[in-house]
Protein backbone atom coordinates (compact mmCIF):
# COMPACT_ATOMS: atom_id res chain seq x y z
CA UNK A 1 98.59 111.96 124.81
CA UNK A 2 97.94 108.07 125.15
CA UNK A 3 99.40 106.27 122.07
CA UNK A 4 99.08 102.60 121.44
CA UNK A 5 101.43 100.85 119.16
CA UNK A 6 100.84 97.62 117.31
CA UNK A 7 103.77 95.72 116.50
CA UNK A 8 103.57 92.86 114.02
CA UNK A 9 105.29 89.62 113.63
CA UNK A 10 106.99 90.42 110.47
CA UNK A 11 108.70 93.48 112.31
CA UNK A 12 109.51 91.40 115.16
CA UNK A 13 110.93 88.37 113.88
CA UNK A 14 114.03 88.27 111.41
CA UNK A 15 113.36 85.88 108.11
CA UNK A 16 114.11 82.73 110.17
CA UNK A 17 111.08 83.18 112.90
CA UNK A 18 113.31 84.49 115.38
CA UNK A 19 112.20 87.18 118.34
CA UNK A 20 115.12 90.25 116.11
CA UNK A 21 115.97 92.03 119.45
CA UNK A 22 117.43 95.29 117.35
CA UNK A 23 114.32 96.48 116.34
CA UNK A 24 112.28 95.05 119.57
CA UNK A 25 114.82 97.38 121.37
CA UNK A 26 114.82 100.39 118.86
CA UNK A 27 111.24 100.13 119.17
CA UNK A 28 111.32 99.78 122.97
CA UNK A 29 113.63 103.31 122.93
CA UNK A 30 111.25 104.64 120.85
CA UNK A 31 108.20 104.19 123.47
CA UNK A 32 110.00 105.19 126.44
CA UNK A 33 111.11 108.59 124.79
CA UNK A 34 107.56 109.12 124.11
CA UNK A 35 106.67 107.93 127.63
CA UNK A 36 109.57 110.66 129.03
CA UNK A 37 107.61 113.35 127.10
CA UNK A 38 104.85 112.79 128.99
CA UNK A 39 102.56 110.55 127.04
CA UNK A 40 101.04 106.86 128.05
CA UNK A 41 102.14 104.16 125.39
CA UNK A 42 100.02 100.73 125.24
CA UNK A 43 101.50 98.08 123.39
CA UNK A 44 99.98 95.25 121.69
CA UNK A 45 102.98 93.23 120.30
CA UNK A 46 102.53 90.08 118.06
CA UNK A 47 105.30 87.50 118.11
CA UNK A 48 104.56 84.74 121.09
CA UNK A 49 103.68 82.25 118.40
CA UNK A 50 106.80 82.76 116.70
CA UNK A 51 109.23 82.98 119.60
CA UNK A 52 107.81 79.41 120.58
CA UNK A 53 108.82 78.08 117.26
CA UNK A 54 112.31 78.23 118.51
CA UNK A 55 111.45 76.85 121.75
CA UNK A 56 109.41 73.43 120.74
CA UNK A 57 110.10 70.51 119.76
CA UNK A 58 109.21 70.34 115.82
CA UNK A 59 108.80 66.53 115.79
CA UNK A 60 107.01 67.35 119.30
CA UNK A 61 104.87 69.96 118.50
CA UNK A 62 101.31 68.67 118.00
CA UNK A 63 99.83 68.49 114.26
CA UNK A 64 96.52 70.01 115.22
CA UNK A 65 96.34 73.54 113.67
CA UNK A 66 94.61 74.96 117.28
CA UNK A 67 96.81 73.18 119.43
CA UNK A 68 100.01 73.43 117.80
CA UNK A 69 98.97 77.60 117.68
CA UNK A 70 98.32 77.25 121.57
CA UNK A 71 101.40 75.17 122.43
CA UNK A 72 103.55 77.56 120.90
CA UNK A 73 102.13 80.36 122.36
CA UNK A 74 102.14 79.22 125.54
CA UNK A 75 106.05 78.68 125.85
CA UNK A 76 106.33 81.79 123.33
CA UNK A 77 104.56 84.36 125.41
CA UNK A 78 106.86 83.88 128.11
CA UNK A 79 110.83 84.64 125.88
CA UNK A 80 108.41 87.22 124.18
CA UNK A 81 107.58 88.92 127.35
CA UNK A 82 110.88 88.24 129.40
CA UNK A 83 112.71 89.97 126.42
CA UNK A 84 110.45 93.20 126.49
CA UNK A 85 110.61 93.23 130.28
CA UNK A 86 114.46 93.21 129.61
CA UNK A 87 114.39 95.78 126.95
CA UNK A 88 111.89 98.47 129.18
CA UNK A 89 114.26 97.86 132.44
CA UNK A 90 117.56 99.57 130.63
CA UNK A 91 115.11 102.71 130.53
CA UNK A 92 113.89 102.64 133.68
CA UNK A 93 110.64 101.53 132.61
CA UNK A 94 108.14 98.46 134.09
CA UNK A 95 105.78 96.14 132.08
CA UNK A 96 102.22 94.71 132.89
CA UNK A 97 101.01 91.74 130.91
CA UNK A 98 97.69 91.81 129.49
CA UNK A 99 96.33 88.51 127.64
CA UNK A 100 93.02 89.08 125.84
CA UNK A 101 90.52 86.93 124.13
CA UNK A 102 87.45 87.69 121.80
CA UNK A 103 85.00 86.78 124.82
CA UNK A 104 86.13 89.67 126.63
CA UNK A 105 84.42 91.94 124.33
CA UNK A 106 81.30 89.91 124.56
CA UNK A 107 79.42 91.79 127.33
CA UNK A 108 80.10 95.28 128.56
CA UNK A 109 80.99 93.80 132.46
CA UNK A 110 83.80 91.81 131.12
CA UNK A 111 84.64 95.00 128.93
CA UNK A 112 84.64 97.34 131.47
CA UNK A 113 86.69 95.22 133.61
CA UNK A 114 89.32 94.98 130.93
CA UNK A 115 89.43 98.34 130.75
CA UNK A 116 89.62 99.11 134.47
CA UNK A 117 92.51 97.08 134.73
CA UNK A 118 94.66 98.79 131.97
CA UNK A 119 93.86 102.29 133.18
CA UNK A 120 94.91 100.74 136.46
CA UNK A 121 98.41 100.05 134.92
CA UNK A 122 98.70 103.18 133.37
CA UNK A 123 97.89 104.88 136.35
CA UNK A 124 100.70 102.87 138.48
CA UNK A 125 103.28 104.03 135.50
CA UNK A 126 103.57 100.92 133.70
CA UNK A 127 103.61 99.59 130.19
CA UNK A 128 100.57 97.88 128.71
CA UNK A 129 101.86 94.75 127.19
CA UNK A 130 98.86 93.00 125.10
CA UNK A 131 97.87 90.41 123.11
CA UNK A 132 95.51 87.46 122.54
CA UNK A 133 95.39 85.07 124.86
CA UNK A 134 95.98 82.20 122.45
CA UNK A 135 96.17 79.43 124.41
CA UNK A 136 92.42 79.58 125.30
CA UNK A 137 91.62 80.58 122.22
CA UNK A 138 89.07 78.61 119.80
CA UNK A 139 89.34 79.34 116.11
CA UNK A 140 85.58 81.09 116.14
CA UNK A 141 86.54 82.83 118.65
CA UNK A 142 90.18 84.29 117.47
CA UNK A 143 90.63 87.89 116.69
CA UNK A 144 90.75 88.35 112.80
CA UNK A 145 94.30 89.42 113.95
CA UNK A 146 96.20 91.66 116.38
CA UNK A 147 95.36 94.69 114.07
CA UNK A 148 91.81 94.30 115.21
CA UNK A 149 92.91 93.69 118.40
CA UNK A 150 94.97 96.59 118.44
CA UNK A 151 92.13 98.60 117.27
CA UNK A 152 89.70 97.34 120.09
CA UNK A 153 91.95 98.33 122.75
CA UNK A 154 92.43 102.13 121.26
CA UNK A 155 89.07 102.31 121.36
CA UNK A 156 88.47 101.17 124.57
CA UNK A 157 91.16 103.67 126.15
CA UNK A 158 89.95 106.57 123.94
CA UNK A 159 93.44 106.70 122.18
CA UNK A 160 94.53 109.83 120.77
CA UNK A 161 96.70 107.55 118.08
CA UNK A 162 97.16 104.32 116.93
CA UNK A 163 99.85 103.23 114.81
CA UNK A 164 99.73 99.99 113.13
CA UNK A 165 103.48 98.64 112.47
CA UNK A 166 104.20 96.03 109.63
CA UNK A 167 106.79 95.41 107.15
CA UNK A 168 105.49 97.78 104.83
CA UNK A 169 105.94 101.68 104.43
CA UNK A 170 101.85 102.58 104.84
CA UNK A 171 99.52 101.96 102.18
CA UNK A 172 100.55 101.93 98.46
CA UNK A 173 98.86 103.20 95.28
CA UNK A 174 99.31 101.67 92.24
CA UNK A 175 102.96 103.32 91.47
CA UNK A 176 104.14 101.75 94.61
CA UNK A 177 104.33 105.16 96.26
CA UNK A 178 103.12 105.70 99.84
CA UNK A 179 99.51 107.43 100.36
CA UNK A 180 99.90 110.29 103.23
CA UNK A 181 97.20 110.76 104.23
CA UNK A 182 94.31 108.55 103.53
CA UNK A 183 91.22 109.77 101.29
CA UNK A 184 88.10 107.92 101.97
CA UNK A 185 86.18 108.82 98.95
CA UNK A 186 88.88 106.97 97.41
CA UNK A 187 87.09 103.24 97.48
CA UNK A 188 90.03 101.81 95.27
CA UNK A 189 92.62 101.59 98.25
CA UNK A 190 91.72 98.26 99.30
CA UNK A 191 92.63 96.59 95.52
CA UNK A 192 96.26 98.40 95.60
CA UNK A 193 97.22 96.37 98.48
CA UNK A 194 97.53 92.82 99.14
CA UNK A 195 94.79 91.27 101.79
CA UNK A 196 96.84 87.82 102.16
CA UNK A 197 97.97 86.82 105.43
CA UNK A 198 101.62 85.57 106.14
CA UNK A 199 102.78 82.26 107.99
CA UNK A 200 103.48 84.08 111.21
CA UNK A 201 100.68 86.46 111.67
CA UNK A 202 97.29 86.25 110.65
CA UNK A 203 96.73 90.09 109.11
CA UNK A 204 97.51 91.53 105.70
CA UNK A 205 96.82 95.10 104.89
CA UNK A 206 93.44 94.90 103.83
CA UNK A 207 93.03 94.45 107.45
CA UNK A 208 95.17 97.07 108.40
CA UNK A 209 92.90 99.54 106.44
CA UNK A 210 89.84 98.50 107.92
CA UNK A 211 90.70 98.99 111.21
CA UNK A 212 91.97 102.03 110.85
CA UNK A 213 88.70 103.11 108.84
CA UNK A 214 86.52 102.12 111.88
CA UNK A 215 88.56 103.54 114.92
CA UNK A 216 89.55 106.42 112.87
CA UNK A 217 85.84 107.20 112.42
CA UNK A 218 85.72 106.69 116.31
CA UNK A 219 87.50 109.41 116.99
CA UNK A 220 91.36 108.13 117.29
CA UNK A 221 94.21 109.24 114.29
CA UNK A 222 95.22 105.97 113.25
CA UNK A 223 99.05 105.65 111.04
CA UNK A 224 99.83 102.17 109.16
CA UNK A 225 103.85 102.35 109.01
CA UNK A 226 107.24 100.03 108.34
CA UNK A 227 108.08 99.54 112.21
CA UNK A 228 111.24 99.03 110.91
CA UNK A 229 111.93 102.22 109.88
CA UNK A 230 113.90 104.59 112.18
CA UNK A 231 112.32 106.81 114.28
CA UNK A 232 108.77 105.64 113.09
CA UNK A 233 107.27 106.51 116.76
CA UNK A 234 106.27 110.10 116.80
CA UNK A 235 104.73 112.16 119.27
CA UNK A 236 100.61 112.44 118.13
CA UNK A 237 100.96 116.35 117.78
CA UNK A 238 104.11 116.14 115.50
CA UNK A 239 103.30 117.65 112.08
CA UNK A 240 105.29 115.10 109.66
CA UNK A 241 104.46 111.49 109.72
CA UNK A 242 105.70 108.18 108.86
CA UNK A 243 103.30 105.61 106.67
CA UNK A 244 99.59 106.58 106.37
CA UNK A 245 97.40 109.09 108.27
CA UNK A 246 93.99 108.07 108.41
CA UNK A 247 92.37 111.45 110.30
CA UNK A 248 90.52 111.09 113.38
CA UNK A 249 86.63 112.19 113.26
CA UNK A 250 84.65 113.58 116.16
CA UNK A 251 85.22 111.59 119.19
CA UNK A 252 82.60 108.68 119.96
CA UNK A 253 80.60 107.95 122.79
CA UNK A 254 82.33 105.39 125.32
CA UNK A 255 78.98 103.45 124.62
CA UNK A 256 79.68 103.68 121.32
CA UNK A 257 82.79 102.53 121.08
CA UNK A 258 82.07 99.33 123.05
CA UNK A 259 79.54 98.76 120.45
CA UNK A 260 81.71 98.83 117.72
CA UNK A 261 83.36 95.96 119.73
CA UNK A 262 80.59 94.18 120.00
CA UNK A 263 78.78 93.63 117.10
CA UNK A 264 80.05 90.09 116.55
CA UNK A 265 77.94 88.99 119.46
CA UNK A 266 75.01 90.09 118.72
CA UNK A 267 72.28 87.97 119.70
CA UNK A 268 69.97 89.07 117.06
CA UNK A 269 69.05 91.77 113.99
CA UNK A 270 66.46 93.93 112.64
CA UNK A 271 65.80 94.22 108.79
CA UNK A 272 64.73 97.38 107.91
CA UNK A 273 63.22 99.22 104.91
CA UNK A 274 65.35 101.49 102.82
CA UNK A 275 63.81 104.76 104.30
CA UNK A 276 64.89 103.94 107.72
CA UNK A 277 68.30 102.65 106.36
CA UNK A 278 68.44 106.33 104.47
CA UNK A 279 67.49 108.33 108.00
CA UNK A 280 70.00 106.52 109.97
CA UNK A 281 72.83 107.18 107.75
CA UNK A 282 72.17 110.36 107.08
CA UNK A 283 74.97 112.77 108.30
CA UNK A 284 73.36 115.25 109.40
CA UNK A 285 70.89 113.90 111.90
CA UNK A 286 71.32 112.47 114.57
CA UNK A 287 68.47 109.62 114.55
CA UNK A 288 67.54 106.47 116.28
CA UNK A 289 66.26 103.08 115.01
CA UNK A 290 62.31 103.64 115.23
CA UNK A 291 59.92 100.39 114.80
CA UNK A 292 58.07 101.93 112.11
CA UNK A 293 61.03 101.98 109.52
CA UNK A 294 61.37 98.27 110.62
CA UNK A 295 59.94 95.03 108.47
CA UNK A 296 61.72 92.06 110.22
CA UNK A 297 62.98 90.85 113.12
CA UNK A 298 65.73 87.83 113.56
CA UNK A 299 67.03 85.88 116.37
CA UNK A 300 65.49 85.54 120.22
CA UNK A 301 66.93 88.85 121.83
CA UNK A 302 66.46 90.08 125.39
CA UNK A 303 66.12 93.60 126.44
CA UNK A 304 69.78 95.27 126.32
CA UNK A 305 71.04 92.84 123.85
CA UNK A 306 73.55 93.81 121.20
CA UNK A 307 71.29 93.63 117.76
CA UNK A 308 72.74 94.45 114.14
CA UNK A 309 70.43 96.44 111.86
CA UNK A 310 70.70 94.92 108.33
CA UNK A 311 69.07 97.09 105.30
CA UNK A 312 67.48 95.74 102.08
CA UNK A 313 70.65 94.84 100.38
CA UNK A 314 71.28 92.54 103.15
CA UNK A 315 74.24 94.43 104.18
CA UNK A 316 74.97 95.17 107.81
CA UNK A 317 74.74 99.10 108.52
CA UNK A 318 75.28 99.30 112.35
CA UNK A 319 74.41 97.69 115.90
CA UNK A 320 72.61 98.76 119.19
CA UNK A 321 71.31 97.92 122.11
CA UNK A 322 67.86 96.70 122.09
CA UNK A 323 65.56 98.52 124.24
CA UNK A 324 62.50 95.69 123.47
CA UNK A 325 62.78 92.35 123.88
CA UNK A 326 62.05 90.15 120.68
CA UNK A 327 58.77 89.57 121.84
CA UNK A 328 57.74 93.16 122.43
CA UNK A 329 59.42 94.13 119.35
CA UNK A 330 57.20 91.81 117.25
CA UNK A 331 54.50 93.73 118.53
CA UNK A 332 55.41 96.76 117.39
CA UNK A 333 56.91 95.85 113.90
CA UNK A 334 55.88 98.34 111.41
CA UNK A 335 54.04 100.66 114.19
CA UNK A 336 54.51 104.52 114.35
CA UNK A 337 54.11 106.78 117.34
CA UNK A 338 56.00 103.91 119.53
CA UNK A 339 59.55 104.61 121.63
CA UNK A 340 63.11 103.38 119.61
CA UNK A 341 64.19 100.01 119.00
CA UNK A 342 67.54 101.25 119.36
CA UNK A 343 68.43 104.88 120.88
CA UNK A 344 70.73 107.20 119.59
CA UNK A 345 72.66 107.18 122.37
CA UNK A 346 73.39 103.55 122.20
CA UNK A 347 73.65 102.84 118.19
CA UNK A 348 76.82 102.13 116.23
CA UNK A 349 76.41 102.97 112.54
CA UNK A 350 79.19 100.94 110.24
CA UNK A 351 81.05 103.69 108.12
């Protein structure tokens, strides 16, 4: 069972910013039980840019938004790991540190680099430590927040679970009681919940529930829960649990899955007329992006390129990789009888 664990900076830090080491070290007991019963726990733990806040300077500190975010970081990364390292050791138990930024989703190299060196750590016994390398990091090219983040990496390791941890109990309806188990026919959720972001992190709920929509649809169970709460790390077969379930669908493709990673850097998109639109999301086929269903093309793509596929409405409905270039595309706008625009095989339809 491989299980990665998102910890937020509103469970780590107590009201006054500060790393709170009782529930970084409940947590920590948590994840090593699990790891004793024989599963591999990843961690991707918020909190660097608030441990720095106790460790700079505030008439120091520069003003810049971006560089104060980096300086902090920097020095915070380091009392955030050291005190995880510390916490893991009293169990017997060894970290790795992995820093990631958006650009090394970009191209499937870098991604399958990324993800040869975590399944190296988990095959040498160790810990996963992650999180975004924010000192490098521009503001277009942040993560939305560590819940997408989070949701990236389970992907990319073909988690069996995710949980997302925050200061809240799951995902409330209206009464303030806690949904079980998520319905998503119910389109509602998203108003019962606050989207706004807090000073320390960057993610609200609203972003909790859409990553757990997309990798749940990807084939990993995905549970939004109070990572405060005792005992809130479960084994992935157990049949009660904490917060939210969202249920796992079939299992994607690993090309798949890097697609839904990779849709923000696409280098192009294909607008296509409602029939195709219709075919592709149709459940019960299994269809790929044909030229004929296609009416317009955007953006100077190269063979293998990530591409979105954008329907009448404007909306975006998936991603692929291009088998044309945008020159022999153009030729074959509108055609029938000609090979995909985007295979099967390597399209990501948004759910």
């Amino acid at each position: 069972m491989r299980i990665v664990v998102k910890i937020g900076s509103k469970v780590l830090c107590d009201p006054s910013g500060a790393l709170n080491k009782a529930v970084l070290g409940s947590l920590a007991e948590q994840a090593a039980d699990l790891e004793k019963s024989g599963s591999e726990v990843l961690l991707v733990s918020s909190g660097a840019v608030a441990a720095g806040q106790g460790l700079v300077n505030e008439h120091s500190c520069p003003g810049d938004p971006v560089k104060r975010r980096q300086v902090l970081a920097a020095a915070g990364q380091v009392r955030l790991m050291q005190t995880w390292q510390s916490l893991f050791a009293g169990h017997g138990l060894t970290i790795a540190q992995v820093l990631a930024s958006k650009s090394d989703f970009q191209t499937r190299s870098h991604y399958l680099n990324m993800r040869q060196c975590i399944e190296g750590i988990l095959e040498a016994n160790m810990i996963p430590v992650i999180n975004e390398n924010d000192t490098v990091s521009v503001t277009e090219l942040m993560f939305t927040d560590n819940d997408e983040l989070a949701g990236l990496i389970a992907s990319m390791v073909n988690a069996d679970l995710l949980y997302l941890l925050s200061s809240v109990p799951g995902v409330l309806d209206d009464r303030g009681e806690v949904i079980s188990q998520w319905d998503e026919h119910r389109h509602d959720a998203e108003a019962l919940v606050s989207a706004g972001a807090n000073a320390l992190g960057r993610g609200g709920m609203h972003s909790k529930i859409s990553t757990a929509r997309k990798i749940s649809a990807l084939g990993t169970r995905v549970i939004i829960a109070d990572g405060r709460a005792p005992g809130v790390l479960q084994p992935g077969e157990a049949e009660t649990h904490p917060g939210t379930l969202f249920r796992a669908a079939a299992g994607a493709t690993p090309a798949k899955r890097w697609l839904a990673s990779a849709d923000d850097h696409a280098t192009g998109a294909v607008l296509v007329n409602q029939g195709a639109a219709d075919a592709l999301q149709d459940d019960s086929r299994l269809t790929s992006l044909l030229p004929v269903g296609i009416v317009k093309l955007e953006g100077q793509f190269q063979r293998g390129d990530v591409i979105r596929i954008i329907d009448p409405s404007g909306n975006m409905i998936g991603c692929g990789r291009a088998q044309y270039d945008h020159a022999e595309a153009q030729q074959v706008v509108g055609v029938k009888g000609e090979k995909p625009v985007i295979h099967y095989d390597y399209l990501y339809l948004v759910r």
